[in-house]
N, C-alpha and C. Protein backbone atom coordinates (compact mmCIF):
# COMPACT_ATOMS: atom_id res chain seq x y z
N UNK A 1 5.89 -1.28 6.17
CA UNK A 1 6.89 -2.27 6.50
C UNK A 1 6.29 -3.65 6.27
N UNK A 2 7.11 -4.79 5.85
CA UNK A 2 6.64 -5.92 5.63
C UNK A 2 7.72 -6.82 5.55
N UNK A 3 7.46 -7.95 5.82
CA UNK A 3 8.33 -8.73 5.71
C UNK A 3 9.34 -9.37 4.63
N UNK A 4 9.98 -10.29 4.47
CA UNK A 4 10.66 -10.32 3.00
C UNK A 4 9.85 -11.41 2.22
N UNK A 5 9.33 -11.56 2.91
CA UNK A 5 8.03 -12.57 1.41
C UNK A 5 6.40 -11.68 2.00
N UNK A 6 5.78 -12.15 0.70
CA UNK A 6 6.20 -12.45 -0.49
C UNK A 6 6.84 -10.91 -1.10
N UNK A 7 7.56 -11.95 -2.29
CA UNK A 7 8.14 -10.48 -3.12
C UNK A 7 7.33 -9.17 -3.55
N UNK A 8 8.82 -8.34 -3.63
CA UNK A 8 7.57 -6.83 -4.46
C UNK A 8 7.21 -7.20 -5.43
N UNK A 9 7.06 -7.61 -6.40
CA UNK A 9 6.20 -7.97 -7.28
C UNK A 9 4.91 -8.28 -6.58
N UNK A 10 5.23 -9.52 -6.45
CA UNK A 10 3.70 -10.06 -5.74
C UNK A 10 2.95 -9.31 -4.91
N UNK A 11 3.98 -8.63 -3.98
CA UNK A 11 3.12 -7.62 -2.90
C UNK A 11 2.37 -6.56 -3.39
N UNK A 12 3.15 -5.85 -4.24
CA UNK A 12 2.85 -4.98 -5.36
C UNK A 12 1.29 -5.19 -5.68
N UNK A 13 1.53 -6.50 -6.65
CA UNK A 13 0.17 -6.87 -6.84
C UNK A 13 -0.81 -7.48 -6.50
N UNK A 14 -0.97 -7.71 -5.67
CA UNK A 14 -2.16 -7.76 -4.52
C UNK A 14 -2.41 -6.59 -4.13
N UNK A 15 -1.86 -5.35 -3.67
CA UNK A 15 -2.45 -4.11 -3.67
C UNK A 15 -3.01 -3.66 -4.53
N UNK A 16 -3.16 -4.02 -5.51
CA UNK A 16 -3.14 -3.37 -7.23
C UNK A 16 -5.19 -4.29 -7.57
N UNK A 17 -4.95 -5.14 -6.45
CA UNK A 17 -6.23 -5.72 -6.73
C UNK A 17 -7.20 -5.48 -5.94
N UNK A 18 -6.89 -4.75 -5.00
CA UNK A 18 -7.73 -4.34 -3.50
C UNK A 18 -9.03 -3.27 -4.14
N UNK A 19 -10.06 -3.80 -3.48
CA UNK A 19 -11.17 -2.78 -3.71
C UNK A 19 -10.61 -1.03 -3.82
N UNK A 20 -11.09 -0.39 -5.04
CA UNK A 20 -11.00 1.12 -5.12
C UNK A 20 -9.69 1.21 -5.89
N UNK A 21 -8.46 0.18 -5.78
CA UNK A 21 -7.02 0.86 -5.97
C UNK A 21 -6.81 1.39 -7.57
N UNK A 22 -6.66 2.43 -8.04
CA UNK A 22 -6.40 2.28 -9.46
C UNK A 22 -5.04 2.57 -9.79
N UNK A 23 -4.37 2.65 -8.64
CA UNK A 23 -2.66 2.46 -9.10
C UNK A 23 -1.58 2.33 -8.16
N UNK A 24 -1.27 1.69 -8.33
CA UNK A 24 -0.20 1.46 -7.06
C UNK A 24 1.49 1.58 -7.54
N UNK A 25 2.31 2.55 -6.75
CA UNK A 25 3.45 2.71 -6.88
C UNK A 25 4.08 2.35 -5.80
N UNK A 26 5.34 1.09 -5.61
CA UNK A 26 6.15 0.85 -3.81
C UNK A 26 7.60 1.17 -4.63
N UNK A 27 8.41 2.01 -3.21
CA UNK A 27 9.60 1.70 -3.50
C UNK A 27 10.04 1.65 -2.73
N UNK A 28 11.29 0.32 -2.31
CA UNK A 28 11.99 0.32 -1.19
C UNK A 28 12.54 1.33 -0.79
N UNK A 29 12.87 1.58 1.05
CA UNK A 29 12.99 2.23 1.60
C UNK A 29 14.65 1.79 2.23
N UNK A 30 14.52 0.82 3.01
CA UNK A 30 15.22 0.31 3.83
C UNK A 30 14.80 -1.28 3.70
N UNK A 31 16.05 -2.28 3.78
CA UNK A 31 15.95 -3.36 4.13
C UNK A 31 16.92 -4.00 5.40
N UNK A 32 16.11 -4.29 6.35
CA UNK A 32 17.44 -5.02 7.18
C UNK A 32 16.72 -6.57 7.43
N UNK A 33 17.36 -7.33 8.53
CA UNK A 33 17.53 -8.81 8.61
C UNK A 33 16.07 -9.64 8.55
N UNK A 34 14.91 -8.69 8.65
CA UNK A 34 13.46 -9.56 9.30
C UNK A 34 12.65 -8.99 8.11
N UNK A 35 12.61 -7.10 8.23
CA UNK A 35 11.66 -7.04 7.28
C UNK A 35 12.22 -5.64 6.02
N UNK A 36 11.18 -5.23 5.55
CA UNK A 36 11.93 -4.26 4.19
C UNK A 36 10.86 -3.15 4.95
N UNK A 37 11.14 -1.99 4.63
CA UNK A 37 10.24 -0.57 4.77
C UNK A 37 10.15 -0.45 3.48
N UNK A 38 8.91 -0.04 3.18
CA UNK A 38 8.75 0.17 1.97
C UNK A 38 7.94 1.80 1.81
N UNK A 39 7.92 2.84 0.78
CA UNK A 39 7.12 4.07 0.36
C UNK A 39 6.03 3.32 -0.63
N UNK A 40 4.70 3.47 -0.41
CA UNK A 40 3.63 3.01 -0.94
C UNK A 40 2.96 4.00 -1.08
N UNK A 41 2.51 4.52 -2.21
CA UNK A 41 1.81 5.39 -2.38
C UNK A 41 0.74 4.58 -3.57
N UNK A 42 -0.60 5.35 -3.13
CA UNK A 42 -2.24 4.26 -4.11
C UNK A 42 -3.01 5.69 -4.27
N UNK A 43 -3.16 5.47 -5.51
CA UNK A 43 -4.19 6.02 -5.90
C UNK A 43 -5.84 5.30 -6.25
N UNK A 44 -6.42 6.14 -5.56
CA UNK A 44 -7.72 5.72 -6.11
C UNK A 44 -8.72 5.73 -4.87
N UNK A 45 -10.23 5.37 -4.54
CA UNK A 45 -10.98 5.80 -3.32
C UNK A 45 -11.00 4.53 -2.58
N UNK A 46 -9.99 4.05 -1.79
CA UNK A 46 -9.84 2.91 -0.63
C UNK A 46 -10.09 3.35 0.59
N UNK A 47 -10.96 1.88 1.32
CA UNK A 47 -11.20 2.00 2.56
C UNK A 47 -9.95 1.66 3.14
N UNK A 48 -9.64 2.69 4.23
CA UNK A 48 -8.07 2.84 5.00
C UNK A 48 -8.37 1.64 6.06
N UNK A 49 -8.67 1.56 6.98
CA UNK A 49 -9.18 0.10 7.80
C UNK A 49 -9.25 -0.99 6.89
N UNK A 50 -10.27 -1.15 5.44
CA UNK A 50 -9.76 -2.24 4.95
C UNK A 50 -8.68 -2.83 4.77
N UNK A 51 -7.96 -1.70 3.83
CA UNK A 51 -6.91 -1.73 3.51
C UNK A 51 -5.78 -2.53 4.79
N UNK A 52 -5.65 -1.53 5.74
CA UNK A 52 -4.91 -2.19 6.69
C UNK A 52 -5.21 -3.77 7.57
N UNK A 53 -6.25 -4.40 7.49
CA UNK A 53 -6.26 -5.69 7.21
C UNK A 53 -5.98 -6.48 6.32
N UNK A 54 -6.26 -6.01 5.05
CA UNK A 54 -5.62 -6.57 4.52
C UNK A 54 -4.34 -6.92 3.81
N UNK A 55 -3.57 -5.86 4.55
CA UNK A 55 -2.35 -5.79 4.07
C UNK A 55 -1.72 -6.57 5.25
N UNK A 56 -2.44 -6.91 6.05
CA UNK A 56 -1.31 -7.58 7.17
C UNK A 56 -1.66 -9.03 6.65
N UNK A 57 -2.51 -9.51 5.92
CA UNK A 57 -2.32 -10.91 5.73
C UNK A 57 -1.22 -11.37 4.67
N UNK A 58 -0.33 -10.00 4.10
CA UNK A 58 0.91 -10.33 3.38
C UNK A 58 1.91 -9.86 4.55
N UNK A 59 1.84 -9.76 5.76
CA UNK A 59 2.91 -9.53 6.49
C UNK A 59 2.89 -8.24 6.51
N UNK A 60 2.28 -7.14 6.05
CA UNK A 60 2.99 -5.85 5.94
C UNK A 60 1.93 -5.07 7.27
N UNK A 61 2.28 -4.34 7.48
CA UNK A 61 1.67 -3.02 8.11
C UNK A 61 1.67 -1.80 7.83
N UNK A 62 0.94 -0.89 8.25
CA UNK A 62 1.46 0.65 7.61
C UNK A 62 1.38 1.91 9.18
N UNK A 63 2.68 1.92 8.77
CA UNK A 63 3.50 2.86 10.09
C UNK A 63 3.08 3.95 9.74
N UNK A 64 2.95 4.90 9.17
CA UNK A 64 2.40 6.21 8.92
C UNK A 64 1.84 6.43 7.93
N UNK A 65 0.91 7.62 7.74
CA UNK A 65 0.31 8.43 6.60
C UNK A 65 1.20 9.55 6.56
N UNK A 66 1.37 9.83 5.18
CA UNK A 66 2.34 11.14 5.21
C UNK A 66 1.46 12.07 4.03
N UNK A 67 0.74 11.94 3.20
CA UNK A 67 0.15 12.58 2.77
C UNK A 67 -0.99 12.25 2.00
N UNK A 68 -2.27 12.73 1.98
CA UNK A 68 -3.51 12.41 1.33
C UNK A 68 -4.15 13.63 0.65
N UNK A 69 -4.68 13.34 -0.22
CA UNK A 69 -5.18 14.46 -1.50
C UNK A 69 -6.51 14.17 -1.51
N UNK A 70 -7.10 14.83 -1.60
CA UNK A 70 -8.73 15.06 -2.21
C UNK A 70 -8.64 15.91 -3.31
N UNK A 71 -9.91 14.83 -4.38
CA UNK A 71 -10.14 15.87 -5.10
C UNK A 71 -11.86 15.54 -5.48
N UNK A 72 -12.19 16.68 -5.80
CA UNK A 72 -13.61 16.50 -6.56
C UNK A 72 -13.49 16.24 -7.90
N UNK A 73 -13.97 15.72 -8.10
CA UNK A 73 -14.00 15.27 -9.49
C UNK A 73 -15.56 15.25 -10.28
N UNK A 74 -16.54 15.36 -9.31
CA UNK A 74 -17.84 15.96 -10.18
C UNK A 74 -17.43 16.95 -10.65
N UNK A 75 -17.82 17.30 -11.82
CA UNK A 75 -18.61 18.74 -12.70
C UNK A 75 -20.10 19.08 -12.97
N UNK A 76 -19.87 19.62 -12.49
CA UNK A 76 -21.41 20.49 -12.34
C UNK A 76 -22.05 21.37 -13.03
């Protein structure tokens, strides 16, 4: 959830620049009078505490985790 500034674009990309992210997909959820819900899904190895500081200095927060993947990716 986040507020209505700055725009998805912009919000977008500032996630897109965060340590680890190598891809970022948002799509609105819900918008009403104060703020927008947004589905954010990132790929790539981010610190979750970072992350959530720094997403509140664009206004946003993050209300739940709904799903996380591991994978290995060494070969051995």
């Amino acid at each position: 959830m986040k507020s209505h500034q700055p725009a998805l674009p912009e919000f977008t990309a500032s996630i897109g620049v965060f340590e680890g992210v190598q891809r970022v997909d948002v799509a609105v959820d819900e918008i009403d009078e104060e703020t927008v819900s947004l589905r954010v899904v990132i790929d790539g190895d981010v610190n979750y505490d970072g992350l959530k500081t720094y997403l509140a200095r664009y206004g946003a927060e993050i209300h739940s985790v709904d799903r996380v993947i591991v994978e290995d990716l060494e070969v051995g």
